[in-house]
Protein backbone atom coordinates (compact mmCIF):
# COMPACT_ATOMS: atom_id res chain seq x y z
CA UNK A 1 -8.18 30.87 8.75
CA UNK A 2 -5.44 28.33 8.24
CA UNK A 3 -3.19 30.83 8.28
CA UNK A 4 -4.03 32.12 11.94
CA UNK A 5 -4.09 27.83 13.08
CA UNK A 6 -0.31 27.43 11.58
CA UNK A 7 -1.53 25.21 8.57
CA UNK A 8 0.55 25.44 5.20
CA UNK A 9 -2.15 25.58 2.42
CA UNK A 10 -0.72 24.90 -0.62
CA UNK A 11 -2.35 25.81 -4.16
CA UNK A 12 -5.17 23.51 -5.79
CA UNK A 13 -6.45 24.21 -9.05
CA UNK A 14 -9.14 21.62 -8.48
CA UNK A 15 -12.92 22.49 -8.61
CA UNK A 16 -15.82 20.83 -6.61
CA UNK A 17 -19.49 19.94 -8.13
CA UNK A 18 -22.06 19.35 -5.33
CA UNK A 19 -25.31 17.01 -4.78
CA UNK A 20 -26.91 20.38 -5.35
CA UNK A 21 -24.78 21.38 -8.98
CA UNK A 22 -23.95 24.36 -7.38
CA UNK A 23 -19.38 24.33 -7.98
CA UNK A 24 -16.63 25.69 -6.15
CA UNK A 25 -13.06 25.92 -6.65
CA UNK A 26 -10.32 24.69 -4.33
CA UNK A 27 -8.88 27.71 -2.22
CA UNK A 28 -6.21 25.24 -1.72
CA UNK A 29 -4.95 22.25 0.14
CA UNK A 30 -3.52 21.19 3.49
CA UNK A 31 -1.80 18.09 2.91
CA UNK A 32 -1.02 15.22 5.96
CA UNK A 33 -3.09 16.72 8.50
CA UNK A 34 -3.63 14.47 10.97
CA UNK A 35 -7.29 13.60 12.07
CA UNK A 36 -7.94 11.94 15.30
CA UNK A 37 -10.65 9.34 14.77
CA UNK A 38 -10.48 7.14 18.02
CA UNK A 39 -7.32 6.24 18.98
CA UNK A 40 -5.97 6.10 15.31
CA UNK A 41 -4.47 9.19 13.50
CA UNK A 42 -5.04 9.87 10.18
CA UNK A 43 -3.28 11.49 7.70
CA UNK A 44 -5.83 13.49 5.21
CA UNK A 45 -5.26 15.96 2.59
CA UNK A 46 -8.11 18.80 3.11
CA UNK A 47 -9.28 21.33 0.46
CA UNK A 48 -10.09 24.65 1.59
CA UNK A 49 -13.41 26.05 0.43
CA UNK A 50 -14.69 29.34 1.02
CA UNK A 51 -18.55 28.57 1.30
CA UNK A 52 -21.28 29.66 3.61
CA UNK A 53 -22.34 26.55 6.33
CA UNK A 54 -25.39 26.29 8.92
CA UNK A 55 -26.35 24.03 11.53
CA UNK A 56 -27.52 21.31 9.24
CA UNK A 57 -24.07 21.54 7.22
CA UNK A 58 -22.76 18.00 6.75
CA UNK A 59 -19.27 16.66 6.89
CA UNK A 60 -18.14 15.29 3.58
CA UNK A 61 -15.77 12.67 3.22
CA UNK A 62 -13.18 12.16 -0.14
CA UNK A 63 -12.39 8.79 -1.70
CA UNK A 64 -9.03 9.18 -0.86
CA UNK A 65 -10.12 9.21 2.85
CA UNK A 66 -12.73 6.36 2.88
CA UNK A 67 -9.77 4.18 1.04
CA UNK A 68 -7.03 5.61 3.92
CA UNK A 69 -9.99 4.17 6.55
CA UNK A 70 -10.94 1.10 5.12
CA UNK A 71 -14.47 2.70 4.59
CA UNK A 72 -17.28 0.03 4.32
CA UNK A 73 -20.39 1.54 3.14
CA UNK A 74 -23.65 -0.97 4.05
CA UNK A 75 -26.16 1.32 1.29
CA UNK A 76 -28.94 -1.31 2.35
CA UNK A 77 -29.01 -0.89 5.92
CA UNK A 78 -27.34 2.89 5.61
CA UNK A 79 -24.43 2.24 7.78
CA UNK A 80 -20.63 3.24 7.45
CA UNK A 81 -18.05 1.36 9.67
CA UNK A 82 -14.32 2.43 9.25
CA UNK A 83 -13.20 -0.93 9.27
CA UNK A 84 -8.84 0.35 9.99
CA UNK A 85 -10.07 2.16 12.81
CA UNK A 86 -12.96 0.06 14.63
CA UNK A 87 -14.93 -2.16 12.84
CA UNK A 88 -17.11 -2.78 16.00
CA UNK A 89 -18.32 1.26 15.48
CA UNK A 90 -21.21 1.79 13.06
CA UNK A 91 -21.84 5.55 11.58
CA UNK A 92 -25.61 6.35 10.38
CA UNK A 93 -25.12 7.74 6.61
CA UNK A 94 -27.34 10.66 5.80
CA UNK A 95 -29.44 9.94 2.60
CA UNK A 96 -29.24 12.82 -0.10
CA UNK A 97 -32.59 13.30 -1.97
CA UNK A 98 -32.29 14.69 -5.32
């Protein structure tokens, strides 16, 4: 797939472990690609992972991309506001039961 959008996926040797324990390993990564969130662009590095999604599949966010955003998780009131972009926009968080 990133071949066929003009991406340059580099190799990863990294390995992912899931809320569920179920692990996969990097197919590789894009590095800089810009996301639009806004008005701002973003710079994140994605890993590719070749795993099955529904519906219900959920974006996940790295550390490296909460820190780039100024990320400001509220775990009380279960609210995430990207404070770099626009702190006056609040994100509902989705609550993982284990």
């Amino acid at each position: 797939m990133g071949d066929q959008l003009g991406l340059k996926i580099e190799p990863s040797s990294e390995s992912f472990t899931f809320v569920d324990l179920s692990e996969r390993s990097s197919g590789g990564i894009i590095r800089d690609l810009e996301l639009q969130i806004g008005n701002a662009l973003v710079p994140i590095d994605f890993h590719v992972l070749d795993i099955k999604l529904n519906w219900n599949s959920s974006l996940l966010l790295g550390r490296a991309f909460l820190a780039t955003v100024g990320a400001v998780c509220d775990m009380n009131t279960n609210i995430l506001c990207l404070t770099l972009i626009n702190p006056d926009i609040h994100y509902d968080l989705v609550r993982v039961e284990r």
